[in-house]
PDB file of N, CA and C in Angstrom:
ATOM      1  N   UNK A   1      11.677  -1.374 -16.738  1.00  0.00           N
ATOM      2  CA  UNK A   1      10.683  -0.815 -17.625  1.00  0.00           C
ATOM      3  C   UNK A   1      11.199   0.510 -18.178  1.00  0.00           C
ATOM      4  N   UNK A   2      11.469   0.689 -19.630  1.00  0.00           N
ATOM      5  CA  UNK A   2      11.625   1.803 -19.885  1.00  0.00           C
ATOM      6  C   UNK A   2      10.457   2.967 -20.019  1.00  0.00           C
ATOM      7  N   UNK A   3      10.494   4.030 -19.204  1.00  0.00           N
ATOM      8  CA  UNK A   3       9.322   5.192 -19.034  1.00  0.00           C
ATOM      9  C   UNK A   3       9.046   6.022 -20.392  1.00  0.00           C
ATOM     10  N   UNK A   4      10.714   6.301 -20.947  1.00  0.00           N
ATOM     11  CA  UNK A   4      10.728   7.546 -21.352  1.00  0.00           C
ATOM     12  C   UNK A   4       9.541   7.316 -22.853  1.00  0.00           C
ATOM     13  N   UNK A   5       8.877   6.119 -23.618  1.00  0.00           N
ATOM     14  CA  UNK A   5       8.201   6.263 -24.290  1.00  0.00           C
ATOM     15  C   UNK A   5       6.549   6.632 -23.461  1.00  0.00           C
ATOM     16  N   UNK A   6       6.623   6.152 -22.780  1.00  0.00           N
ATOM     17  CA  UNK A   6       4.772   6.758 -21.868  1.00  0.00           C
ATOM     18  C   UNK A   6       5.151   8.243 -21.236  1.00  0.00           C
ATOM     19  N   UNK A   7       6.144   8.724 -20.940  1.00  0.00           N
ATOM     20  CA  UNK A   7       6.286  10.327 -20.841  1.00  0.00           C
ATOM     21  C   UNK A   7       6.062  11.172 -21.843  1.00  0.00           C
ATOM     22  N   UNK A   8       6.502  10.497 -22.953  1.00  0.00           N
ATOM     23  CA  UNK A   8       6.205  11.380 -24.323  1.00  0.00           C
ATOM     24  C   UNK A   8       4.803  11.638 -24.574  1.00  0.00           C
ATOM     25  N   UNK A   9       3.724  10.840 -23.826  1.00  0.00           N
ATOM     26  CA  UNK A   9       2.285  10.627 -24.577  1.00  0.00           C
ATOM     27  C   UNK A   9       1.860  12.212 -24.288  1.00  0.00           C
ATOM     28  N   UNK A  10       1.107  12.173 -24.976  1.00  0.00           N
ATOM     29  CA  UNK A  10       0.473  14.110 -24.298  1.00  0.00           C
ATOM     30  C   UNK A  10      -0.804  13.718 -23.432  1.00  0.00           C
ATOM     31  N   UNK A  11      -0.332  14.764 -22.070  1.00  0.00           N
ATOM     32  CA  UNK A  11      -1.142  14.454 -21.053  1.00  0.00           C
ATOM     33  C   UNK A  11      -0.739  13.569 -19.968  1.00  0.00           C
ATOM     34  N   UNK A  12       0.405  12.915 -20.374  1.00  0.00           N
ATOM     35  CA  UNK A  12       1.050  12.259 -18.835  1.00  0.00           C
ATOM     36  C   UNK A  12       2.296  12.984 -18.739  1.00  0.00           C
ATOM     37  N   UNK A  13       2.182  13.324 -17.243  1.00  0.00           N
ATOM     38  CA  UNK A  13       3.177  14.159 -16.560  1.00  0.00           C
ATOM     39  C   UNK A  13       4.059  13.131 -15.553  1.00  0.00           C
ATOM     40  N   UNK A  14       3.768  11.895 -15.081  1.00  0.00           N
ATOM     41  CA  UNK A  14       3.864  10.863 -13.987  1.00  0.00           C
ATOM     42  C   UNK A  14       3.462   9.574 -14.243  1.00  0.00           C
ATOM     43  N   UNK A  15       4.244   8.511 -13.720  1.00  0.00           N
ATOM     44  CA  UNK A  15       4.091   7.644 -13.711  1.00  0.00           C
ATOM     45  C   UNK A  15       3.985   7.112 -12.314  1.00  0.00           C
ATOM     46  N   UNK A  16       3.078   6.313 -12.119  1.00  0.00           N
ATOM     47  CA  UNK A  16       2.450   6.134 -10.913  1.00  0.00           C
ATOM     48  C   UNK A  16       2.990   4.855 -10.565  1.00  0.00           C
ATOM     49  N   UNK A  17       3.754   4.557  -9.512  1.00  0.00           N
ATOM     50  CA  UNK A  17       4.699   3.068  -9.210  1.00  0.00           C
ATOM     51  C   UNK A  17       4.740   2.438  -7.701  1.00  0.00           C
ATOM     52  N   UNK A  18       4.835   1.655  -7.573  1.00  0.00           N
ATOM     53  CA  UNK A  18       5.313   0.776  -6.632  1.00  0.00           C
ATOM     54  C   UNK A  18       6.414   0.464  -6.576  1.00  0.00           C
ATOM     55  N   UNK A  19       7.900   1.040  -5.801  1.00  0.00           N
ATOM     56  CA  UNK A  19       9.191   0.677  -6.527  1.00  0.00           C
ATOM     57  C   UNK A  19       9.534   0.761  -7.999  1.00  0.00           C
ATOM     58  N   UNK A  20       9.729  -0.181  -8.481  1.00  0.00           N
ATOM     59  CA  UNK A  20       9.839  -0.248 -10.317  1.00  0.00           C
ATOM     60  C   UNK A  20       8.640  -0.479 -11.294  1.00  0.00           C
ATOM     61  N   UNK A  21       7.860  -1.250 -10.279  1.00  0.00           N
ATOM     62  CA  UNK A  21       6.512  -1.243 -11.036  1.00  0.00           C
ATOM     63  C   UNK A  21       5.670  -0.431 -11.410  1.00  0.00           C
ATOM     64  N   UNK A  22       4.828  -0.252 -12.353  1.00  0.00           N
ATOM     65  CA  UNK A  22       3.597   0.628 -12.646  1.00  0.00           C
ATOM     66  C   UNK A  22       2.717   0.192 -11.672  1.00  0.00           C
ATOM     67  N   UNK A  23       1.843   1.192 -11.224  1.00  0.00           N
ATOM     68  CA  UNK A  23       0.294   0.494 -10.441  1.00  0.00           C
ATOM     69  C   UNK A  23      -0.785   1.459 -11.085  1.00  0.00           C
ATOM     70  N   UNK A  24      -1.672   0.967 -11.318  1.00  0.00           N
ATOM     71  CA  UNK A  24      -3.090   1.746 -12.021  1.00  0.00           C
ATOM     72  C   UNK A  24      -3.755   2.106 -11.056  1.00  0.00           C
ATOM     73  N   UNK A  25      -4.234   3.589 -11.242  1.00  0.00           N
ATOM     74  CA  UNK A  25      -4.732   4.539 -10.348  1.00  0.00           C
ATOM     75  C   UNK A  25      -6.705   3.880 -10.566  1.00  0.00           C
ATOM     76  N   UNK A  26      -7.114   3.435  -9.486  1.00  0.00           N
ATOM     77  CA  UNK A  26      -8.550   3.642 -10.123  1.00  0.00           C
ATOM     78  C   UNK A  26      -9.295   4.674 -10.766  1.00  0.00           C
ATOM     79  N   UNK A  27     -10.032   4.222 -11.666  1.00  0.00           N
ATOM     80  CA  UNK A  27     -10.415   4.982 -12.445  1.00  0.00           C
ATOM     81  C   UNK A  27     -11.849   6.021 -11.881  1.00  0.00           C
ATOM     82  N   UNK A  28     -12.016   5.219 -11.087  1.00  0.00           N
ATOM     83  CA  UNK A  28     -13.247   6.305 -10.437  1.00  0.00           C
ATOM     84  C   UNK A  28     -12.584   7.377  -9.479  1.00  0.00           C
ATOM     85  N   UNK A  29     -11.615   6.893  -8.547  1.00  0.00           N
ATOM     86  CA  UNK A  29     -10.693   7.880  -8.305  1.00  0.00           C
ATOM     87  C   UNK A  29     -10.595   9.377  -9.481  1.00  0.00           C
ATOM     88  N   UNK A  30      -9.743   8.805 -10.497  1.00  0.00           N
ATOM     89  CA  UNK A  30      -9.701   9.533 -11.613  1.00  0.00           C
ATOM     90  C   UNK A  30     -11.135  10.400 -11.924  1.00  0.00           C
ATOM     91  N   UNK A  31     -11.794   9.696 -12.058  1.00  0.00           N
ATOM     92  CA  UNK A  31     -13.346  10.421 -12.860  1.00  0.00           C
ATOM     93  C   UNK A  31     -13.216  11.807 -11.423  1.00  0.00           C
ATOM     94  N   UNK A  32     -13.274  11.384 -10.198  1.00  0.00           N
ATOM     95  CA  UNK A  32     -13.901  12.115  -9.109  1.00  0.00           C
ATOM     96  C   UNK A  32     -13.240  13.310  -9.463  1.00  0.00           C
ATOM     97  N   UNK A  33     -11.787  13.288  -9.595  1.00  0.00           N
ATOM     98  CA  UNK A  33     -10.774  14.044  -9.607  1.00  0.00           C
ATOM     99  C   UNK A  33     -11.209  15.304 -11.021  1.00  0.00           C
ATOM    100  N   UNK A  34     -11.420  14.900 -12.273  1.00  0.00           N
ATOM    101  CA  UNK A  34     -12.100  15.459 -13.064  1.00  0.00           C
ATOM    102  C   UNK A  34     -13.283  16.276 -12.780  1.00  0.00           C
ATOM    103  N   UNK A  35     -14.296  15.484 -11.829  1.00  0.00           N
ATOM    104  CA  UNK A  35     -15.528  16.296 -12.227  1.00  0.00           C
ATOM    105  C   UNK A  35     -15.402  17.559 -11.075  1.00  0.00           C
ATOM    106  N   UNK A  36     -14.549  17.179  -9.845  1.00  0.00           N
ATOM    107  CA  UNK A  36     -14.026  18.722  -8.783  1.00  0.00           C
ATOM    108  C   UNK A  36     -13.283  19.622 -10.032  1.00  0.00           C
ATOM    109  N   UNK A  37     -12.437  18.988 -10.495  1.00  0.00           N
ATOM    110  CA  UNK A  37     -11.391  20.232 -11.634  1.00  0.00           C
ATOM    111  C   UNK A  37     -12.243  20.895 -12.033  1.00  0.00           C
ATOM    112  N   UNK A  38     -13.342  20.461 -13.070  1.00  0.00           N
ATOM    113  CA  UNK A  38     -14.205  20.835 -13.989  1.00  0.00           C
ATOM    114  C   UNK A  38     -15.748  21.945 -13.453  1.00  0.00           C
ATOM    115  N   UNK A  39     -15.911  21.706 -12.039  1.00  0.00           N
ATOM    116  CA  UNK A  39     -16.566  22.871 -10.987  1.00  0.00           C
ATOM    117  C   UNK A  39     -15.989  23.516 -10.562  1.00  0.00           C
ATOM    118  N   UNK A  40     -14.626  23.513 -10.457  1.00  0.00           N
ATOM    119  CA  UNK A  40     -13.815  25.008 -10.095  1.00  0.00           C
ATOM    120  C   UNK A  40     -14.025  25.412  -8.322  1.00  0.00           C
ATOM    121  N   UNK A  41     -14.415  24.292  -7.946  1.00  0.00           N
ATOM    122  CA  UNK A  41     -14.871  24.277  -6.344  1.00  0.00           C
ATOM    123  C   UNK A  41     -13.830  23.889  -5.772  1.00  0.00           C
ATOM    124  N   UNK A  42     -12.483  22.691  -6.133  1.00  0.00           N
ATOM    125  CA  UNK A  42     -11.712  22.224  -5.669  1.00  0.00           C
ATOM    126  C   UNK A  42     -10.363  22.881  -5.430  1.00  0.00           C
ATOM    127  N   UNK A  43      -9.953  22.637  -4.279  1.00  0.00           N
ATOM    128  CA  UNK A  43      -7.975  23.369  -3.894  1.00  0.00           C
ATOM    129  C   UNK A  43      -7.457  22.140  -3.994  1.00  0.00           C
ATOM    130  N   UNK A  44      -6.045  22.181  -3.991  1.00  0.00           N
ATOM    131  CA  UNK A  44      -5.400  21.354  -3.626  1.00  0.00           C
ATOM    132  C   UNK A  44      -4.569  21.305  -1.927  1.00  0.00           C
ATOM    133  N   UNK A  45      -5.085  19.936  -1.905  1.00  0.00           N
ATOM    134  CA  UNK A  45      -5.013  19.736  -0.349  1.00  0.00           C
ATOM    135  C   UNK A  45      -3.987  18.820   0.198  1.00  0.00           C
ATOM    136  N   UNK A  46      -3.202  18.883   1.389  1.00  0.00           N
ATOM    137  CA  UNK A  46      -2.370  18.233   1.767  1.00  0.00           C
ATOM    138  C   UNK A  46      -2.677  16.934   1.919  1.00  0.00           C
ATOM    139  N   UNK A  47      -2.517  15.911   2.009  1.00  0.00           N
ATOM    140  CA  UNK A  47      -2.868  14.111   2.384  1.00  0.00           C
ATOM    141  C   UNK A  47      -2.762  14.165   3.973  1.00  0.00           C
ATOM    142  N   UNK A  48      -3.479  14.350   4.444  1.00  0.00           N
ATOM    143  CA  UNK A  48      -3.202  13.964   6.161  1.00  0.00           C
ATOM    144  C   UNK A  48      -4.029  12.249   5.918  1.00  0.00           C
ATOM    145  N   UNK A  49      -3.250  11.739   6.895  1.00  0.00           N
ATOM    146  CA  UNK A  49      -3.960   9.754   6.981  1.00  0.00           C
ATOM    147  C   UNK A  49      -4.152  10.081   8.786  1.00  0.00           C
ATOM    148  N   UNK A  50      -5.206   9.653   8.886  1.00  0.00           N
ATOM    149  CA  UNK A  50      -4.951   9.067  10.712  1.00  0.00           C
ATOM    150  C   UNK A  50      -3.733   8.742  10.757  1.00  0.00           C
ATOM    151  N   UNK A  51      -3.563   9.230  12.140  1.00  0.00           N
ATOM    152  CA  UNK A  51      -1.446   8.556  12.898  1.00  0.00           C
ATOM    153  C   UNK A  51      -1.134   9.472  12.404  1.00  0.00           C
ATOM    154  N   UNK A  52      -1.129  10.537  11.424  1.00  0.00           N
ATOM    155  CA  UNK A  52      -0.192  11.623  11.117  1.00  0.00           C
ATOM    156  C   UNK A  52       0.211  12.500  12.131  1.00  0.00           C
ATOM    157  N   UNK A  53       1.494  12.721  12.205  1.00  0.00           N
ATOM    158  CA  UNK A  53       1.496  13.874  13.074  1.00  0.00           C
ATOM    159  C   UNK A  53       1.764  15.321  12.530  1.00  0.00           C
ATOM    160  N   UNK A  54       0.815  16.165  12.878  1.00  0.00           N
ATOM    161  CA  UNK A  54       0.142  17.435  12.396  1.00  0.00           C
ATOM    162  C   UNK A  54       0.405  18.521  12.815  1.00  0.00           C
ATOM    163  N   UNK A  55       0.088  20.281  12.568  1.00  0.00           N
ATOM    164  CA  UNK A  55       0.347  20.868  13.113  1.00  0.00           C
ATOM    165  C   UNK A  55      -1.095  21.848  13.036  1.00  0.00           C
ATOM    166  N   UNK A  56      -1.965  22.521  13.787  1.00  0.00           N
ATOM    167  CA  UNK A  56      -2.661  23.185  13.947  1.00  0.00           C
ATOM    168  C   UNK A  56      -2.337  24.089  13.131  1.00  0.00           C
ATOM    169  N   UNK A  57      -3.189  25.176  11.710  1.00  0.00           N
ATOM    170  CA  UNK A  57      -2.789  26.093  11.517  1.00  0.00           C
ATOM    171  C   UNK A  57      -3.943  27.256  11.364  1.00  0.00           C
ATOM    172  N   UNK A  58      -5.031  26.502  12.234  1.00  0.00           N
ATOM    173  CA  UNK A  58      -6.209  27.390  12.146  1.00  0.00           C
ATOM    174  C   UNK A  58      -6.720  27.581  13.561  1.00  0.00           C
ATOM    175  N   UNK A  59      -7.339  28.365  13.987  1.00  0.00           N
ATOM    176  CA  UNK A  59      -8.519  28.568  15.278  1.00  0.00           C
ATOM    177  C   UNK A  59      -7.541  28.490  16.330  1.00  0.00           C
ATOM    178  N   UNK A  60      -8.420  28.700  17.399  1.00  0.00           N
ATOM    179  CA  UNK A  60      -7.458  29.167  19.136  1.00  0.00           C
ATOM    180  C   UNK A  60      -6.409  28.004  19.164  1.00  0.00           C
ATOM    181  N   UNK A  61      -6.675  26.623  18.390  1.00  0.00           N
ATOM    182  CA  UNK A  61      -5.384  26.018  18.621  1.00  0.00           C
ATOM    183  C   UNK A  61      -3.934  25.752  17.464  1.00  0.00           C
ATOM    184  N   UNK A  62      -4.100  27.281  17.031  1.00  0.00           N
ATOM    185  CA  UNK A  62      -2.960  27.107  16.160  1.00  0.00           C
ATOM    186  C   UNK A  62      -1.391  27.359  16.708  1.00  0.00           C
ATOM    187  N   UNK A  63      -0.602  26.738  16.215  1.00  0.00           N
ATOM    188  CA  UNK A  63       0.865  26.278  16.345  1.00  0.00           C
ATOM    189  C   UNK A  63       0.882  25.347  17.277  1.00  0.00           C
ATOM    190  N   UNK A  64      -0.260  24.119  17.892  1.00  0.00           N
ATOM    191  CA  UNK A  64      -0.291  23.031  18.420  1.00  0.00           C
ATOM    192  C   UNK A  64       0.440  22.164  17.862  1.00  0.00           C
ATOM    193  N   UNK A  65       0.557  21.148  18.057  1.00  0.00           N
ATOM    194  CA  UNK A  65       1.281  19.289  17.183  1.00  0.00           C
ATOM    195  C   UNK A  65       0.809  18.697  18.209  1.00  0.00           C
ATOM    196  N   UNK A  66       0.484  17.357  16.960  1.00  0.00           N
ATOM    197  CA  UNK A  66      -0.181  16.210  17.687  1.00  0.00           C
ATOM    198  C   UNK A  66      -0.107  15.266  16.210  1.00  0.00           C
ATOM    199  N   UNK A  67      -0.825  14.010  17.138  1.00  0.00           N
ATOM    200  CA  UNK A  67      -1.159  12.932  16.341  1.00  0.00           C
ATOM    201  C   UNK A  67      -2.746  13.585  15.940  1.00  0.00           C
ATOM    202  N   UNK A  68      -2.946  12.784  14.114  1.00  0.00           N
ATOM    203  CA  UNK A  68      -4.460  13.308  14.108  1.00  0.00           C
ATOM    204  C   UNK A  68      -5.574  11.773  14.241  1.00  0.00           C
ATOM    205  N   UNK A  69      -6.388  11.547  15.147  1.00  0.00           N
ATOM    206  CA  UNK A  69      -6.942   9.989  15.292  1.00  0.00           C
ATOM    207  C   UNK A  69      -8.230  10.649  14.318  1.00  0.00           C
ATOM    208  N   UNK A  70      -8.862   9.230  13.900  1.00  0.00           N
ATOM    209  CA  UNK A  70     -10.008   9.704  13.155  1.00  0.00           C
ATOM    210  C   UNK A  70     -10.584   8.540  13.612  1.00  0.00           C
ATOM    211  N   UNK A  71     -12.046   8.998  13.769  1.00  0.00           N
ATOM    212  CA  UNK A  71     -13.162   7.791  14.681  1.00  0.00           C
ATOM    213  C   UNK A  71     -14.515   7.920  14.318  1.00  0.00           C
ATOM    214  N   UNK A  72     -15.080   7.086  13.933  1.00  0.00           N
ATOM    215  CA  UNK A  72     -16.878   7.360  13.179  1.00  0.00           C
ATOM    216  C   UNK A  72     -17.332   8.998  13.089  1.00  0.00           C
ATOM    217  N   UNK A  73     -16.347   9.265  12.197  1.00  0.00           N
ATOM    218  CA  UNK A  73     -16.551  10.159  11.420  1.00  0.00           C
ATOM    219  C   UNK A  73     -16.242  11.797  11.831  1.00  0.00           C
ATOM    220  N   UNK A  74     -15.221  11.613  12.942  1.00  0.00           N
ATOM    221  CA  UNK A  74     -14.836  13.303  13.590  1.00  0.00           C
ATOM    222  C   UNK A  74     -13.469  12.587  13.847  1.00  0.00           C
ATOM    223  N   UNK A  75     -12.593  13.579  13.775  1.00  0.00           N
ATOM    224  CA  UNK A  75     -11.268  13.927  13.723  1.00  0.00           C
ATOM    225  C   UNK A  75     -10.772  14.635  15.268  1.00  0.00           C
ATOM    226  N   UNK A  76      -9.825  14.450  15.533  1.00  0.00           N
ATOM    227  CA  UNK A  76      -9.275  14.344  17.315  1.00  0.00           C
ATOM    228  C   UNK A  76      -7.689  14.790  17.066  1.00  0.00           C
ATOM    229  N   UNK A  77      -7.466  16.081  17.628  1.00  0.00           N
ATOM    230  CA  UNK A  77      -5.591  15.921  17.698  1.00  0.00           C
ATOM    231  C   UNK A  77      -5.236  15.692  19.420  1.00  0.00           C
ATOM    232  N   UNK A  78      -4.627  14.340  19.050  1.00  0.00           N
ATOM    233  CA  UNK A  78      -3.716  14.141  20.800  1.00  0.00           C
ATOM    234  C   UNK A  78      -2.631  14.509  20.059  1.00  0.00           C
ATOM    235  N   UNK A  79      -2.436  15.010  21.624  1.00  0.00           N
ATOM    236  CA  UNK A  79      -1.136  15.539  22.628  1.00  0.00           C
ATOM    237  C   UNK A  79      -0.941  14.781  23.823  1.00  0.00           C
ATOM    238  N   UNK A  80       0.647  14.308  23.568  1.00  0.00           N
ATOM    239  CA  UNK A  80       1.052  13.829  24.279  1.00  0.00           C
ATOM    240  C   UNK A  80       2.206  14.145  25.253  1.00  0.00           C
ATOM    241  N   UNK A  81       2.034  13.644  26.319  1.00  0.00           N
ATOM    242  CA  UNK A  81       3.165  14.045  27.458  1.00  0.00           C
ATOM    243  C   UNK A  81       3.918  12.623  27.715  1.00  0.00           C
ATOM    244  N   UNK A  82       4.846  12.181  26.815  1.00  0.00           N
ATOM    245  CA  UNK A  82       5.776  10.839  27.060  1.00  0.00           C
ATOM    246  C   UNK A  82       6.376  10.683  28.198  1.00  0.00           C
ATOM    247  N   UNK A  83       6.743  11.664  29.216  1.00  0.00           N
ATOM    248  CA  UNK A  83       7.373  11.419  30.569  1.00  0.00           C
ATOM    249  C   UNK A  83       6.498  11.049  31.577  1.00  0.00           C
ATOM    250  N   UNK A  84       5.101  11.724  31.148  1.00  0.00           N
ATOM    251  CA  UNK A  84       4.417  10.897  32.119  1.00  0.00           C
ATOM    252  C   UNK A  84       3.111  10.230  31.710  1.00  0.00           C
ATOM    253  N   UNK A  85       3.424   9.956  30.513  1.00  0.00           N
ATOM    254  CA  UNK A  85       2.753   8.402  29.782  1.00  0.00           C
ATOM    255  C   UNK A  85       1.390   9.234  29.599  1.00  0.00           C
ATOM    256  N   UNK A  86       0.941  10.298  29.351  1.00  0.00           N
ATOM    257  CA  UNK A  86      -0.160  10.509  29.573  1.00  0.00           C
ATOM    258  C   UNK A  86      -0.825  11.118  27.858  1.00  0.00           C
ATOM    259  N   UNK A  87      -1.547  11.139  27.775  1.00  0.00           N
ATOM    260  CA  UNK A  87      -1.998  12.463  26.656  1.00  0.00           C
ATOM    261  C   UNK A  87      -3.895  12.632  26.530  1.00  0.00           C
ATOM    262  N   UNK A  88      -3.926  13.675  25.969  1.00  0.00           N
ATOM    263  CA  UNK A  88      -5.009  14.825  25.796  1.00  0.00           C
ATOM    264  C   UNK A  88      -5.842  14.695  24.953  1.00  0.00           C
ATOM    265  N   UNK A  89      -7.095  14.248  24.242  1.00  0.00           N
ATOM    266  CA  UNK A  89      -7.450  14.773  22.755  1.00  0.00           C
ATOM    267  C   UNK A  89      -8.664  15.652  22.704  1.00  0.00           C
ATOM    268  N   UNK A  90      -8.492  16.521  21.460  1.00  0.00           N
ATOM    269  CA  UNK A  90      -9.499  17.524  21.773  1.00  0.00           C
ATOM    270  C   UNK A  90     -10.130  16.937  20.107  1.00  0.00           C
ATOM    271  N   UNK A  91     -11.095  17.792  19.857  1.00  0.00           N
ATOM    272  CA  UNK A  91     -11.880  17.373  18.676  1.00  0.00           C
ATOM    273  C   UNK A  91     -11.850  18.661  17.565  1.00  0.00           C
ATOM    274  N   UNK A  92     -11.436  18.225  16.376  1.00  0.00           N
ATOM    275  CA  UNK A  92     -10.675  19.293  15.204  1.00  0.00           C
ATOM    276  C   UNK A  92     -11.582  18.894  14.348  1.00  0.00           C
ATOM    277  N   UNK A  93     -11.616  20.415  13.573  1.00  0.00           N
ATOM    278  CA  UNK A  93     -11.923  20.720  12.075  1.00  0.00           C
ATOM    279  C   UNK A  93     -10.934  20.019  11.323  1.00  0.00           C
ATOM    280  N   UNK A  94     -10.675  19.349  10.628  1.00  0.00           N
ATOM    281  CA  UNK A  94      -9.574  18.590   9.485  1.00  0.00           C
ATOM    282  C   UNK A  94      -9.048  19.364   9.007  1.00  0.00           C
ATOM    283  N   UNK A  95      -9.753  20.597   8.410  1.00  0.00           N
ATOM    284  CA  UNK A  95      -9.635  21.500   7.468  1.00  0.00           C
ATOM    285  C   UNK A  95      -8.246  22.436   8.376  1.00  0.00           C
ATOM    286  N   UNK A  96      -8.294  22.888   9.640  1.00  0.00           N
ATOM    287  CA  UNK A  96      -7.317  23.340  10.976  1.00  0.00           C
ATOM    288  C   UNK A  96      -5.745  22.567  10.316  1.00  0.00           C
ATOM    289  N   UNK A  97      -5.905  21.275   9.817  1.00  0.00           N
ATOM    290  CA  UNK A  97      -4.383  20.663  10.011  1.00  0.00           C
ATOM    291  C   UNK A  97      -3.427  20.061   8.924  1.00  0.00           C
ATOM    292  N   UNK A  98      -2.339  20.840   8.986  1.00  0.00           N
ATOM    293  CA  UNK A  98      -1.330  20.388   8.071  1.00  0.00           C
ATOM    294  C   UNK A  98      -0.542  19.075   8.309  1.00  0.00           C
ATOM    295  N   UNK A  99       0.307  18.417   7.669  1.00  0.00           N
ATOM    296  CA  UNK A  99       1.210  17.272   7.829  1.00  0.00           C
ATOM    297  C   UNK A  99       2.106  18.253   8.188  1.00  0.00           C
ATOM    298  N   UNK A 100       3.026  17.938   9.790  1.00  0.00           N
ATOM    299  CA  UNK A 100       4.464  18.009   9.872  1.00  0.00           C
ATOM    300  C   UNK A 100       5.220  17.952   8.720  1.00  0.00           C
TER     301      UNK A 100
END
């Protein structure tokens, strides 16, 4: 697929792909994304997914790492001890954690 004519359009910065393919962003996605820009309420925020492994950068447990689990609706960083099969989870603010 040649890009360089849809780069030229004004207003696209990216092309959004799967390997070589294009994939279409939903559009309500899109709208959501607009109406935060347009209130001036929104930052831009890192992507943490559950399974990420994270690093504490807020409250008494900052400079921690862990996995971040997410479960009906609250967020958990384990810590784990692999030598002796064991691990910990405590219960986090989201807002506390960066992606490794």
């Amino acid at each position: 697929m040649d890009r360089l004519p849809l780069l030229k359009i004004p207003g696209v910065f990216h092309i959004v792909s799967f390997g070589k393919n294009p994939i279409p962003v939903e559009e309500t996605q899109l709208e959501h994304l607009r109406i935060v820009a347009k209130s001036g309420l929104g930052r831009q925020w890192p992507y943490v997914h559950s399974g990420a492994r994270v690093r504490i950068v807020d409250s008494a447990l900052q400079g921690i790492e862990g996995v971040l689990i997410s479960d009906k609706g609250s967020d958990r960083l384990v810590i784990s001890i692999d030598l002796l099969q064991r691990s910990v989870a405590v219960e986090i603010d989201r807002n506390w954690v960066r992606p490794c």
